[in-house]
C-alpha atoms as a PDB file:
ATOM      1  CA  UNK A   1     109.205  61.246 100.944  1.00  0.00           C
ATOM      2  CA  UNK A   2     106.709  61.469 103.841  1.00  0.00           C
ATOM      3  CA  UNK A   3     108.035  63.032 107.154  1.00  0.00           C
ATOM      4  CA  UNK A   4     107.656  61.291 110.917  1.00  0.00           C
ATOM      5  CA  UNK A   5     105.800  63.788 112.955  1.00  0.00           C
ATOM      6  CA  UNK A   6     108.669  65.649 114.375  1.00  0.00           C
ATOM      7  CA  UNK A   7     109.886  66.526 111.167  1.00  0.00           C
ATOM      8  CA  UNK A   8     106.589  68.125 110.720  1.00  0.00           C
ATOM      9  CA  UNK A   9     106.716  70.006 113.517  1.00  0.00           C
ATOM     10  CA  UNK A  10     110.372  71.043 112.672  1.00  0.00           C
ATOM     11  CA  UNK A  11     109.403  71.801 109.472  1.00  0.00           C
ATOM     12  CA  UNK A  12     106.438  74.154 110.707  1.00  0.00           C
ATOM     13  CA  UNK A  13     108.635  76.251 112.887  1.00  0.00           C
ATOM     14  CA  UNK A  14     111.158  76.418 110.412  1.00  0.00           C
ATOM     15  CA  UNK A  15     108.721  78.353 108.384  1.00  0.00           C
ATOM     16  CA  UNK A  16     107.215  80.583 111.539  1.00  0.00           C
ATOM     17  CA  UNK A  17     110.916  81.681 111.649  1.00  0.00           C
ATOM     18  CA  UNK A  18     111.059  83.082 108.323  1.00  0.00           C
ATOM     19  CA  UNK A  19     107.734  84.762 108.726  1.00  0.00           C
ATOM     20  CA  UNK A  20     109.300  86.010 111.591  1.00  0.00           C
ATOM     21  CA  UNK A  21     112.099  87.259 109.931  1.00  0.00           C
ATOM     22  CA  UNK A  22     109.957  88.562 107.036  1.00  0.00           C
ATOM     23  CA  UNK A  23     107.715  90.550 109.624  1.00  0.00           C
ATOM     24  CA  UNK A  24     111.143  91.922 110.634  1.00  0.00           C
ATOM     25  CA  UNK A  25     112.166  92.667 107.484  1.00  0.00           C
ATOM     26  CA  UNK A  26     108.877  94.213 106.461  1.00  0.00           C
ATOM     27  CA  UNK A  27     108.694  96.639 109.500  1.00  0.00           C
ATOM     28  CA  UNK A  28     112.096  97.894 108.622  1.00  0.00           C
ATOM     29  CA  UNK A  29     111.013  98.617 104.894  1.00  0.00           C
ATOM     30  CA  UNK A  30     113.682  95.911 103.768  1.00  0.00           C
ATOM     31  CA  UNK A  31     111.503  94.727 101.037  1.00  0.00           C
ATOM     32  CA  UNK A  32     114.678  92.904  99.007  1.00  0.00           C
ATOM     33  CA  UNK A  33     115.344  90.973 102.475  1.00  0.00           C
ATOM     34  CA  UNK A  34     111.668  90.103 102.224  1.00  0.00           C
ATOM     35  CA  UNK A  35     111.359  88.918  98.644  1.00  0.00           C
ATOM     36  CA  UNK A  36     114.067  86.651  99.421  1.00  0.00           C
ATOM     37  CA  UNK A  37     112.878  85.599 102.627  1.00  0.00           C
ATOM     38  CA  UNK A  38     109.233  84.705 101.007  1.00  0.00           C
ATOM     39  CA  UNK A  39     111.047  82.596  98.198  1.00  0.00           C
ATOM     40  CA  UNK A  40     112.810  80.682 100.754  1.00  0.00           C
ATOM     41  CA  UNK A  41     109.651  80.458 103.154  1.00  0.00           C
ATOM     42  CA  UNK A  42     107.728  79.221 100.040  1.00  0.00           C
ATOM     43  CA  UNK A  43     110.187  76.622  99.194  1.00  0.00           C
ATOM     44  CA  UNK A  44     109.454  75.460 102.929  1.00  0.00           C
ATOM     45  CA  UNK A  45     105.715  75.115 102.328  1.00  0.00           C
ATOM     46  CA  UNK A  46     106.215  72.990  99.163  1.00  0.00           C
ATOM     47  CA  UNK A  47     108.354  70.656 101.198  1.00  0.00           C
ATOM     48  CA  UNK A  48     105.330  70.455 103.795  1.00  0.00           C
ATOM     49  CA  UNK A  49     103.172  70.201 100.927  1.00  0.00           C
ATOM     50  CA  UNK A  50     104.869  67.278  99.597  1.00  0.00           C
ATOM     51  CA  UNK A  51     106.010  65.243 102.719  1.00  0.00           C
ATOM     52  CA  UNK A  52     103.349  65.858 105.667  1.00  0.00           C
ATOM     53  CA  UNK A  53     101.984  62.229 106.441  1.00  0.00           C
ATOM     54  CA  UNK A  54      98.128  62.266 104.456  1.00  0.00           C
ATOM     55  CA  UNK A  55      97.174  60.940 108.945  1.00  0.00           C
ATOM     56  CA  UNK A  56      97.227  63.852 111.043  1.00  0.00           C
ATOM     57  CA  UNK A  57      99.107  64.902 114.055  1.00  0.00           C
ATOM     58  CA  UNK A  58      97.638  63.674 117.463  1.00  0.00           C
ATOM     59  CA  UNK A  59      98.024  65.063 120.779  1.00  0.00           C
ATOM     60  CA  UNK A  60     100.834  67.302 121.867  1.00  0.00           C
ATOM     61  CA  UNK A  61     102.400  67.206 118.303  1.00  0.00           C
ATOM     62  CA  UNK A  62      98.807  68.162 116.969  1.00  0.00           C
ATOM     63  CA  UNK A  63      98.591  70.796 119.553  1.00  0.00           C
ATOM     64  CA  UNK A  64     102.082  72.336 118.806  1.00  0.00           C
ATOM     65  CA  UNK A  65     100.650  72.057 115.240  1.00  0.00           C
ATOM     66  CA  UNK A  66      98.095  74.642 115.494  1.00  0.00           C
ATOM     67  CA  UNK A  67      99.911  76.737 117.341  1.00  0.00           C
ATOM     68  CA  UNK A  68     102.616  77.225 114.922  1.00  0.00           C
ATOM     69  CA  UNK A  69     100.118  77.612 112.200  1.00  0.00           C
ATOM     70  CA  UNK A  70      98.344  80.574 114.196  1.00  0.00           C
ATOM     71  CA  UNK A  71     101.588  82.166 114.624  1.00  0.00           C
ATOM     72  CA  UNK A  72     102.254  82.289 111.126  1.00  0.00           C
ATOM     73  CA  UNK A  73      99.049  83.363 110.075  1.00  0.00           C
ATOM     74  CA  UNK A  74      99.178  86.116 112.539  1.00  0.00           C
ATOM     75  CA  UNK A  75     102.558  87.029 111.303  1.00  0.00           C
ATOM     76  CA  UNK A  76     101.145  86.565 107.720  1.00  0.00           C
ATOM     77  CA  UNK A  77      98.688  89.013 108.719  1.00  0.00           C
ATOM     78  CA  UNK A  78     100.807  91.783 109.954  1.00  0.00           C
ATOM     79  CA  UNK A  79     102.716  91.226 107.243  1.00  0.00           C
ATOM     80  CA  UNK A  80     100.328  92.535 104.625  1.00  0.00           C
ATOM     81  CA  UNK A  81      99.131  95.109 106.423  1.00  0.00           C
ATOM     82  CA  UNK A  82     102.595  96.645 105.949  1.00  0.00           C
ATOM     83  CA  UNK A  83     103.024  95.602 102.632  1.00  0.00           C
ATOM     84  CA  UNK A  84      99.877  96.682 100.968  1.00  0.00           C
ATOM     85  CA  UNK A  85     100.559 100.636 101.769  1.00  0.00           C
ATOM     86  CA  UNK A  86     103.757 100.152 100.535  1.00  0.00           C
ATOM     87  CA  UNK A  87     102.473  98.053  97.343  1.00  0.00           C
ATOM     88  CA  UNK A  88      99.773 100.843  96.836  1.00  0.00           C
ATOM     89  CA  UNK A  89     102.737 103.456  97.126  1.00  0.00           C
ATOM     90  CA  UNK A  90     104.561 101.645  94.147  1.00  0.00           C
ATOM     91  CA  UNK A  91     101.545 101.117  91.690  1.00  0.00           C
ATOM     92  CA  UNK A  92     100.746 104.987  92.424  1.00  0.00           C
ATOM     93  CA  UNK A  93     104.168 106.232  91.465  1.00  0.00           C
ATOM     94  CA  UNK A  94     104.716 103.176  88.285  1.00  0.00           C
ATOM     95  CA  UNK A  95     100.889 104.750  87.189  1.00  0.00           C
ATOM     96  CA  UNK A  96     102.286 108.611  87.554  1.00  0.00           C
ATOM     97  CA  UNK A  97     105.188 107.332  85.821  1.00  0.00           C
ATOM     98  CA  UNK A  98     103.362 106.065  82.804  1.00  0.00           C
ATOM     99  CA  UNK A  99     100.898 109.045  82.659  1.00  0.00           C
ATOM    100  CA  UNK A 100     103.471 111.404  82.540  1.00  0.00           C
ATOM    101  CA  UNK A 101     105.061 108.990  79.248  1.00  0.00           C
ATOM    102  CA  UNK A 102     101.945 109.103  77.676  1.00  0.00           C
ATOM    103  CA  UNK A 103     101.851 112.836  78.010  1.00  0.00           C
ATOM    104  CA  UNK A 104     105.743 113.473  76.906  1.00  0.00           C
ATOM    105  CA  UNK A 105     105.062 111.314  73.890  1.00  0.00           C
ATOM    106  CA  UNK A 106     101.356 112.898  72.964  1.00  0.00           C
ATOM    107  CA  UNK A 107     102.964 116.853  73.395  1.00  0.00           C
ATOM    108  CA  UNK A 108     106.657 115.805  71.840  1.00  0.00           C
ATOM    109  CA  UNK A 109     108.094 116.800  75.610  1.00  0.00           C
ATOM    110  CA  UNK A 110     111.529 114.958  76.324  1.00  0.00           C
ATOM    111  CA  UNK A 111     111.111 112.066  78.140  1.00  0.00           C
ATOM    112  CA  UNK A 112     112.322 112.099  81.994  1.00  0.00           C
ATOM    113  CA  UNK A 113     114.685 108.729  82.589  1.00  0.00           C
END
């Protein structure tokens, strides 16, 4: 179903408040609140994907448009730049984790659970 233009524009800052609330989430190390924040924000995008008119915005609504989309990508931004230490953190300790299995099962140590 294709949207009138202020449903777009409803839509839009529908999803800058989740990034919002996933920058929020993501500065306070809440990374379960964020996971389920980016499913929901995702879900949001599809919808766009699927019912923003194929004629674009014009005037104001175009202009409130871009703004909206600049927020987001700025939050988007942010966003990873807290996330990737974090995600780097996770794939150190999971490969520490698995080196120290290969090494219990290749001496015959017990295996830390």
């Amino acid at each position: 179903m294709m949207m009138n233009g202020q449903e777009v524009i409803s839509l839009y800052e529908t999803v800058a408040g989740l990034t919002t609330q996933m920058l929020d989430a993501a500065r306070s190390g809440d990374w379960d609140r964020l996971v389920v924040l980016e499913s929901h924000c995702s879900s949001e995008v599809q919808r766009l994907k699927h019912g923003e008119p194929i004629e674009p915005l014009a005037g104001p609504a175009r202009q409130r448009k871009v703004e909206i989309i600049r927020k987001i990508l700025a939050d988007d931004r942010e966003i990873r730049n807290l996330t990737e230490p974090w995600m780097q953190q996770l794939a150190t300790l999971m490969q520490s984790a698995g080196t120290e299995r290969k090494l219990s099962q290749a001496y015959g140590a017990p295996q830390l659970r």
